[in-house]
Protein backbone atom coordinates (compact mmCIF):
# COMPACT_ATOMS: atom_id res chain seq x y z
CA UNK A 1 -12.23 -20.55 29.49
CA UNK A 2 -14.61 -20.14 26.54
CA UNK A 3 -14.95 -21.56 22.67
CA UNK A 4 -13.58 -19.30 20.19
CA UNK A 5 -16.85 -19.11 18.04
CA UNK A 6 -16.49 -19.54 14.21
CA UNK A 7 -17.80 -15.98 13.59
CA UNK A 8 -14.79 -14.71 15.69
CA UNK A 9 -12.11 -16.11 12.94
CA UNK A 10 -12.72 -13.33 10.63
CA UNK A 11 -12.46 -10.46 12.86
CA UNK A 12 -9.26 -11.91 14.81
CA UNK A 13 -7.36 -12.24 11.76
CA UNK A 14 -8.80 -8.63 10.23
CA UNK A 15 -7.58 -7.15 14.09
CA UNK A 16 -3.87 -8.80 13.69
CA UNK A 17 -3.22 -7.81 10.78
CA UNK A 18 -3.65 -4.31 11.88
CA UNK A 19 -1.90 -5.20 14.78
CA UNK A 20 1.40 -6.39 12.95
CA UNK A 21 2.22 -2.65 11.73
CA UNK A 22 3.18 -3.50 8.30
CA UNK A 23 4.65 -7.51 9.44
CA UNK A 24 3.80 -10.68 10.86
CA UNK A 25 2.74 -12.04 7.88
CA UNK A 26 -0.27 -12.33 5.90
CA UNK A 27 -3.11 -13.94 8.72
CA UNK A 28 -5.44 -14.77 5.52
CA UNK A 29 -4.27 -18.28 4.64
CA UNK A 30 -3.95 -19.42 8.47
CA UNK A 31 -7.35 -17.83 8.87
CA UNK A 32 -8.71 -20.55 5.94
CA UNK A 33 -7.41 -23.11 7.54
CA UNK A 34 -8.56 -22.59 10.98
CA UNK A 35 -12.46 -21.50 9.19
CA UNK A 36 -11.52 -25.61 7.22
CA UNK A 37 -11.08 -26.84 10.53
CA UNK A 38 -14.15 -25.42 12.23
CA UNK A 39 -16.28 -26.83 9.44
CA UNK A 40 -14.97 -30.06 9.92
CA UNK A 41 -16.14 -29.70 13.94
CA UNK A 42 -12.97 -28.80 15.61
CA UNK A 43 -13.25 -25.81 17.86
CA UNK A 44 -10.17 -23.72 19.98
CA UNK A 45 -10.42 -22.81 23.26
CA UNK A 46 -9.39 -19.07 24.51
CA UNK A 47 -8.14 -19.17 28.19
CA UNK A 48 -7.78 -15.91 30.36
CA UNK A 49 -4.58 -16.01 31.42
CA UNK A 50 -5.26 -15.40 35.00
CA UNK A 51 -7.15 -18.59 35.07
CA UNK A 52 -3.61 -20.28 34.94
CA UNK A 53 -2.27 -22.13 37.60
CA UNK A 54 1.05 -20.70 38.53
CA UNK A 55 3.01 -23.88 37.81
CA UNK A 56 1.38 -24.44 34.59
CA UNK A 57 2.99 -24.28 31.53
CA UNK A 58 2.98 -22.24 28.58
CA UNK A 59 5.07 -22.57 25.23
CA UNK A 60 4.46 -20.43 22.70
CA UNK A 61 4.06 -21.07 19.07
CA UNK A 62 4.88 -18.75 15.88
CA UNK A 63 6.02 -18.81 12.17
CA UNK A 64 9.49 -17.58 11.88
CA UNK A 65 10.75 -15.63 8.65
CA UNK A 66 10.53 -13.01 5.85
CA UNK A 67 6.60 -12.91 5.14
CA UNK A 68 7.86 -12.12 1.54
CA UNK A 69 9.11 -16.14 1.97
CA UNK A 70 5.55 -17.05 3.59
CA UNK A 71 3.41 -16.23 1.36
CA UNK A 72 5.10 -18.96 -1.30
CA UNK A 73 5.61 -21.73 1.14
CA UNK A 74 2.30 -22.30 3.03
CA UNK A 75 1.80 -23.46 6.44
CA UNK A 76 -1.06 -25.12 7.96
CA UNK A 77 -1.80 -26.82 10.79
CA UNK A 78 0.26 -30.07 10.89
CA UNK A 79 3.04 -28.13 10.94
CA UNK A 80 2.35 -25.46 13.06
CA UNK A 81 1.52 -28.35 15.69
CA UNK A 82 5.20 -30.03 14.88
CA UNK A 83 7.49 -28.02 16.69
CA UNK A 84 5.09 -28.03 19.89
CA UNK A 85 5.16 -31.78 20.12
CA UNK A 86 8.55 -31.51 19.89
CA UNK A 87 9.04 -29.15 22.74
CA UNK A 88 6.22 -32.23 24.61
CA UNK A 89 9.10 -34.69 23.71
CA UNK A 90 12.19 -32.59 24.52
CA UNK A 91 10.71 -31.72 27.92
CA UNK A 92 9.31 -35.09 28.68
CA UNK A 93 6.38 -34.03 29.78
CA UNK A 94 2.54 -32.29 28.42
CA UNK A 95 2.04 -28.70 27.91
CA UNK A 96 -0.75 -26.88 29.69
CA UNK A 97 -1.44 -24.83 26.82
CA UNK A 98 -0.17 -22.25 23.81
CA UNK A 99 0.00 -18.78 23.52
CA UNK A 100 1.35 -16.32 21.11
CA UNK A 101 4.55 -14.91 20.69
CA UNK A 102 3.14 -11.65 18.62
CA UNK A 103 -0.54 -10.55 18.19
CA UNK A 104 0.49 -9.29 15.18
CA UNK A 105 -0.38 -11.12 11.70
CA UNK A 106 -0.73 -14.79 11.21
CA UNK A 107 1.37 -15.15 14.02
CA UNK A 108 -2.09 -13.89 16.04
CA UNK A 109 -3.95 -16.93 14.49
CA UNK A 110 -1.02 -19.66 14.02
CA UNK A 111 -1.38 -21.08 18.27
CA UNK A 112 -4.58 -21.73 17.40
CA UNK A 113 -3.95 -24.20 14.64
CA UNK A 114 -1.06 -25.85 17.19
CA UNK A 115 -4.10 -26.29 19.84
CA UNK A 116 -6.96 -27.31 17.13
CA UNK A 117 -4.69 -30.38 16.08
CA UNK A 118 -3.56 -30.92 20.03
CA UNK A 119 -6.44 -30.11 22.39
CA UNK A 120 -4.40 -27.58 24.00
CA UNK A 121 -6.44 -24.11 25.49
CA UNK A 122 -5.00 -20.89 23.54
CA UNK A 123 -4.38 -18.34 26.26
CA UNK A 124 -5.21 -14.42 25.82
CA UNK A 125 -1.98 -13.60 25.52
CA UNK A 126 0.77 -12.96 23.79
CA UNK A 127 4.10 -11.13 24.28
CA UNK A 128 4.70 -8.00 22.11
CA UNK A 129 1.07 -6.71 21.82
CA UNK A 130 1.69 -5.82 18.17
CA UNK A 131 4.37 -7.74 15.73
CA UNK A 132 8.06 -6.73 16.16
CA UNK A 133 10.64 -9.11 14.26
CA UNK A 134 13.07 -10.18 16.50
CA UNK A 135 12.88 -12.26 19.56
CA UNK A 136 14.11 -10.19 22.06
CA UNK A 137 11.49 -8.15 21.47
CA UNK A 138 9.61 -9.97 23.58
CA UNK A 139 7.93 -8.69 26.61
CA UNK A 140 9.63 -11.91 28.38
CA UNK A 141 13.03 -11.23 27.18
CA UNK A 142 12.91 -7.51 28.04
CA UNK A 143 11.97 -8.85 31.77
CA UNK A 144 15.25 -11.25 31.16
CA UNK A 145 12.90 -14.93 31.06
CA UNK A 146 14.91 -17.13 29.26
CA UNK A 147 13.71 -18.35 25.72
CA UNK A 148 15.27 -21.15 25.65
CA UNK A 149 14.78 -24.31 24.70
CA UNK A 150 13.66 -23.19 21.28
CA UNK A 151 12.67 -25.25 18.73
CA UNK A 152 12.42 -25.06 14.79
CA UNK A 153 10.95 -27.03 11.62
CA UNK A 154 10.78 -27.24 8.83
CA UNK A 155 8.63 -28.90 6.34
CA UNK A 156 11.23 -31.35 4.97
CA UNK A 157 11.46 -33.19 8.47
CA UNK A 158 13.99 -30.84 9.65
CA UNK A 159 14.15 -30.44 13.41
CA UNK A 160 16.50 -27.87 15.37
CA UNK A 161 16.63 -28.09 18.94
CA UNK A 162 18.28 -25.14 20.49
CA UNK A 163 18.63 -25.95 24.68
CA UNK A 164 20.73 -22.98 25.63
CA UNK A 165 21.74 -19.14 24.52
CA UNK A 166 24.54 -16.63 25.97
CA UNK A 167 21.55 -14.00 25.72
CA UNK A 168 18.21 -13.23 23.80
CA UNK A 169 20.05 -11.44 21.11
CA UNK A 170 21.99 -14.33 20.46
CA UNK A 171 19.76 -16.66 20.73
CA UNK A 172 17.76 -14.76 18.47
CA UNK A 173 20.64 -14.65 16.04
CA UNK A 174 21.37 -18.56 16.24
CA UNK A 175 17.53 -19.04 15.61
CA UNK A 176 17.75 -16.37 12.46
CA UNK A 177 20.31 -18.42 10.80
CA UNK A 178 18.79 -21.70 11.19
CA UNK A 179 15.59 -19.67 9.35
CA UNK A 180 17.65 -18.81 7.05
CA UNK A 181 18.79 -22.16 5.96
CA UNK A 182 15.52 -23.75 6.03
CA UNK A 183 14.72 -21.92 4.05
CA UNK A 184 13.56 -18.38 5.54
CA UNK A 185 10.41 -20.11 7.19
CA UNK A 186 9.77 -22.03 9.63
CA UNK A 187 7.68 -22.93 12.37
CA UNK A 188 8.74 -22.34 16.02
CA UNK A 189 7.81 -23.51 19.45
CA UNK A 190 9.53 -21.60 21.98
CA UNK A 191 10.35 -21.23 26.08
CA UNK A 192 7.60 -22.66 27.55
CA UNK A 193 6.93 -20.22 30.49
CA UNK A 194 5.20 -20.83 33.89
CA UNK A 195 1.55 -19.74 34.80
CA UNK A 196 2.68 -17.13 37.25
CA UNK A 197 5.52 -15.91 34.39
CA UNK A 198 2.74 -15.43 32.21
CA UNK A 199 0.72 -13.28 34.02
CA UNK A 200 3.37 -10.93 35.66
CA UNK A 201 5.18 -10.36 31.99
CA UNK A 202 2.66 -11.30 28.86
CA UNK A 203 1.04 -8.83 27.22
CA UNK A 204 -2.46 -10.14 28.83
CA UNK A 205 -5.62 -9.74 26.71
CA UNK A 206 -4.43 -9.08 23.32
CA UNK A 207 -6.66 -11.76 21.37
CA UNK A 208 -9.32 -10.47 22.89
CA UNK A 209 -8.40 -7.09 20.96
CA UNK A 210 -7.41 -8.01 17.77
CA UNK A 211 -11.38 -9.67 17.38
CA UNK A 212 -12.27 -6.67 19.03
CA UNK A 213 -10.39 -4.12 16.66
CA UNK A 214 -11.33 -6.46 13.83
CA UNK A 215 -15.04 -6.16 14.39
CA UNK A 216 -14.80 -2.02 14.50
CA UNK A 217 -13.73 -2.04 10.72
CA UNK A 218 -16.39 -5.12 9.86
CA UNK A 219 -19.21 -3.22 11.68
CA UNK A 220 -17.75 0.27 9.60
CA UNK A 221 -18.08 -1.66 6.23
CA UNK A 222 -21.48 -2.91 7.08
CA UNK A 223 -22.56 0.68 7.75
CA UNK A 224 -20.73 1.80 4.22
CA UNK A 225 -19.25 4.11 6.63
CA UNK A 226 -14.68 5.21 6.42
CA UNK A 227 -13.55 1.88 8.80
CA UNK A 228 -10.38 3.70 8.77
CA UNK A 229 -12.28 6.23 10.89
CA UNK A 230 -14.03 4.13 12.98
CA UNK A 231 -10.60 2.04 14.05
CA UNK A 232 -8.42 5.54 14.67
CA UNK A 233 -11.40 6.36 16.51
CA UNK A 234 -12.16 3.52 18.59
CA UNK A 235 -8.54 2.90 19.56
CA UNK A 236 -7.68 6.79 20.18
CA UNK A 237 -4.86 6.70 17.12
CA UNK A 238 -4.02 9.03 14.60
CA UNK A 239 -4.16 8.97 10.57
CA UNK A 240 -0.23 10.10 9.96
CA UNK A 241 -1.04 10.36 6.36
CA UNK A 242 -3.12 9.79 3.30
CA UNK A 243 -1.35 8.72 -0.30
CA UNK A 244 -0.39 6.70 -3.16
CA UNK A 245 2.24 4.14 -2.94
CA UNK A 246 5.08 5.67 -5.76
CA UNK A 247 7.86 3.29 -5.09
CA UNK A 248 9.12 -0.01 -3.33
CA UNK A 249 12.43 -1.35 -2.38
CA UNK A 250 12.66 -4.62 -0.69
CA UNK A 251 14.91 -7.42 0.04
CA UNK A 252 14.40 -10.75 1.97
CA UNK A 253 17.68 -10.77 3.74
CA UNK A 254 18.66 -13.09 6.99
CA UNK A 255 14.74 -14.28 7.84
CA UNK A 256 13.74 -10.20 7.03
CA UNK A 257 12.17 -8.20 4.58
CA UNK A 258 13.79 -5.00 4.87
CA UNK A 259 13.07 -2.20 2.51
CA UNK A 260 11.67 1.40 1.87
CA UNK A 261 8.35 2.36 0.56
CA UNK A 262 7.67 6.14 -0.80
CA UNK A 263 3.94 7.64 -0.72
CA UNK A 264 2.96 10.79 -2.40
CA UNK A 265 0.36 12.47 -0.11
CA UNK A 266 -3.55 12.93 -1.91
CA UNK A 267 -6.20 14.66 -0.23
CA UNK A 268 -5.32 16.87 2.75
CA UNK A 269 -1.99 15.87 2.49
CA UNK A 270 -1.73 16.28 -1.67
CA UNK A 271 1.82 17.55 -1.96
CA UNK A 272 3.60 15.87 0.62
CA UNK A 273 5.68 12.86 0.89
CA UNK A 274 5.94 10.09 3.16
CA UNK A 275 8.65 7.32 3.82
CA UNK A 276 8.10 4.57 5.45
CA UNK A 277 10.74 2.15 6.55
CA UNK A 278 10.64 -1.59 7.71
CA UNK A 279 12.08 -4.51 8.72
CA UNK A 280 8.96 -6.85 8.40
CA UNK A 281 7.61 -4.36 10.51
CA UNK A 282 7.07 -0.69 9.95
CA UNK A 283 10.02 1.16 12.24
CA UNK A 284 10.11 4.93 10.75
CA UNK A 285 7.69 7.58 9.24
CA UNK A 286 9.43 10.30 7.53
CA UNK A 287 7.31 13.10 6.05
CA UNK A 288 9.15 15.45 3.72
CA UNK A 289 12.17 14.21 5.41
CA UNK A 290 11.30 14.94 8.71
CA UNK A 291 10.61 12.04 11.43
CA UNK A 292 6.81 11.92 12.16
CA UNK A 293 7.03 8.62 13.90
CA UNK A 294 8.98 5.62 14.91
CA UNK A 295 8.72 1.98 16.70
CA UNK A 296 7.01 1.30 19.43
CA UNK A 297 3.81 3.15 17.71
CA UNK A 298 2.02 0.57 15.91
CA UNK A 299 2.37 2.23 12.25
CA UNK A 300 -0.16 0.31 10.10
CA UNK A 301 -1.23 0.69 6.29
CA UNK A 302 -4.34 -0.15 5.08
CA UNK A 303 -6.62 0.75 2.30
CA UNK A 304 -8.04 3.69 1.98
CA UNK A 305 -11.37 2.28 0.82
CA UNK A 306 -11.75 -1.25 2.06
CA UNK A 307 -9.69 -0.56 5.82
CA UNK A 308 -7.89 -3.95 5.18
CA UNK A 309 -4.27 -3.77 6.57
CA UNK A 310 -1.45 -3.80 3.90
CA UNK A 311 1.67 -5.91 4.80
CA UNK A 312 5.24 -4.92 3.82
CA UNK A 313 5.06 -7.85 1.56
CA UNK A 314 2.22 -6.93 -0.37
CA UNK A 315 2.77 -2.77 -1.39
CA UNK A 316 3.01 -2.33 -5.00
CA UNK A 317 2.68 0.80 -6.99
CA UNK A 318 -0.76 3.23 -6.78
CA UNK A 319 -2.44 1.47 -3.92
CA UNK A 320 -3.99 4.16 -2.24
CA UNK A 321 -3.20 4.06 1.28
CA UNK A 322 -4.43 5.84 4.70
CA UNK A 323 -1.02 5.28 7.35
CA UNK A 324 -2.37 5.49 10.76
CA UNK A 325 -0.88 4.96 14.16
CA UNK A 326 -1.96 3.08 17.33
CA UNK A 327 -1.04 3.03 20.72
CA UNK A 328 1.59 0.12 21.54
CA UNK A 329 1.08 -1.55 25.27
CA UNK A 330 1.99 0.30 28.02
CA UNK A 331 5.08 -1.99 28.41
CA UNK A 332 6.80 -1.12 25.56
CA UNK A 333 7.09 2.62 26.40
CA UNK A 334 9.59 1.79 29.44
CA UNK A 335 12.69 3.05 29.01
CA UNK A 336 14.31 -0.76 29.14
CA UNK A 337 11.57 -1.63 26.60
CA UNK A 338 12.15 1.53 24.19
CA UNK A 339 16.02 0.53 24.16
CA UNK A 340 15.16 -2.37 22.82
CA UNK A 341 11.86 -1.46 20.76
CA UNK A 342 12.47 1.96 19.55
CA UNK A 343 14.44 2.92 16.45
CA UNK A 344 18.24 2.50 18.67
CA UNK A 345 17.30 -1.33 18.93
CA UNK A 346 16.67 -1.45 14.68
CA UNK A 347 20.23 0.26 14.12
CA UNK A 348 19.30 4.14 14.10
CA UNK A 349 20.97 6.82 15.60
CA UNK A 350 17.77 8.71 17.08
CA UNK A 351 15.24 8.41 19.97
CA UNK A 352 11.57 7.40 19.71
CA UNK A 353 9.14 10.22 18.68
CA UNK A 354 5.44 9.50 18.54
CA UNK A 355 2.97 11.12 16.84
CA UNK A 356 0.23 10.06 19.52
CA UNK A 357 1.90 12.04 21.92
CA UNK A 358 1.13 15.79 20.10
CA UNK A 359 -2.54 14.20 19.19
């Protein structure tokens, strides 16, 4: 176990926002708080998960919603902590520590404002490697863990306790309706797993890449050198296109933000078009009409200039924008993950194609 150091904070949140392809949510407002709290002396611990005793045990914490929602109703660390003690309460009984449900956005920062204002270790961990948005999703569902109890707040006092589900999908549903009338946010402690689950089905290591990803575009900007680049280069991904955002359609519907965005291509790819559809997350890249790429790839905008990640949330029209894609875990390209993952599990009628694969 080691302190998360204060120069970390930066390049964790930079390294989850790429990591939530497009969703997640916006990590810069959780990463304020958590920079507030180390300058008032609190610090976070980051456990490897294989330092876990195999009956300890492991709930993990997340923001629930359409980031659209989440960036007018701000969290911060009270309430991130709320629905954990809750989960304490409803179990009878201490938690071991926190982990997170999705690398990916603020959800890669938000445990670690639940352990700042409970003591609680953050392990190196999460389940989904990335940001996907829906919770059975999960790396634990997939392997059939239950995730149940859930829990769900709000910041009116609201509590939902939700002790048992037919399935993840419906559970998932229940939990997306209580969202919804919150509200569309709200903060989530969820399943608390055993050590030994943890280790045989998280995602293991993932914190420890988003600082690491983060600090490959901070070090490029330091050198005035493309950070773009240096990321595709230092995770073995691909730039899928270069252009100018030219329209945006989006709707926060049923805890989502689903919508379309259209780029017309500049540079190499001057010309060309390139679609890009989401639901919080990016799930298909269509150039000229033809498929290009799909979920599980970890499709990711970002500016062309600065490298910063663009969420679904925040595209307007004539960014200029690089679209790359990243390798998802290992995991997720099983075929019982891909049924779930890949474009059949977000409602279309095709099969995963990567772009990584031809690179």
């Amino acid at each position: 176990m080691r302190e998360i150091q204060a120069d970390e904070l930066e390049p964790l949140a930079t390294g989850a926002w790429i990591l939530g392809a497009g969703g997640g949510g916006n990590p810069y407002l959780t990463h304020l708080n958590l920079r507030r709290l180390y300058e008032q002396g609190t610090r976070v611990s980051l456990m490897d998960p294989m330092e876990l005793a195999d009956d300890a045990l492991v709930a993990t914490c997340a923001s629930m919603g359409a980031p659209l929602v989440g960036r007018e109703r701000m969290s911060d660390p009270r309430f991130a902590a709320k629905p954990l003690l809750a989960m304490q309460k409803y179990l009878g009984r201490k938690l071991d520590a926190v982990m997170s449900i999705e690398i990916g956005g603020s959800n890669g920062l938000y445990p670690l404002m639940a352990a700042a204002m409970t003591g609680l270790p953050v392990v190196d961990a999460d389940t989904m490697g990335r940001a996907f948005p829906e919770g059975q999703m999960t790396s634990f569902a997939i392997d059939e863990l239950p995730l149940v109890p859930l829990i769900v707040a709000d910041i009116r006092g609201n509590e939902v306790v939700v002790p048992q589900a037919e399935n993840a999908k419906r559970r998932e549903r229940i939990a997306r309706g209580i969202c919804a009338e919150l509200g569309s946010v709200a903060a989530t402690c969820s399943a608390p797993r055993t050590g030994r689950e943890v280790k045989q089905h998280g995602i293991l290591y993932s914190t420890t890449k988003a600082i690491r990803i983060g600090r490959v575009v901070e070090d490029a900007r330091r050198r005035h050198e493309d950070p773009v680049q240096a990321l595709v280069e230092a995770e073995s991904g691909i730039v899928l296109f270069k252009g100018k955002v030219q329209d945006v359609e989006r709707r926060a519907t049923a805890g989502f933000l689903r919508g379309r965005s259209r780029l017309l291509g500049l540079d190499g790819d001057r010309g060309a078009m390139l679609d890009l559809e989401f639901q919080n997350e990016y799930a298909v890249a269509r150039r000229d009409g033809e498929i290009v790429s799909t979920t599980p790839d970890i499709i990711c905008t970002m500016d062309s200039e600065s490298g910063e990640a663009v969420g679904t949330e925040m595209l307007r029209y004539g960014q200029r924008i690089t679209v790359i894609a990243l390798h998802p875990p290992e995991f997720f390209l099983t075929p019982k993950a891909i049924e779930r993952v890949g474009p059949r599990g977000f409602g279309y009628d095709f099969d995963y194609k990567s772009a990584l694969a031809a690179a």
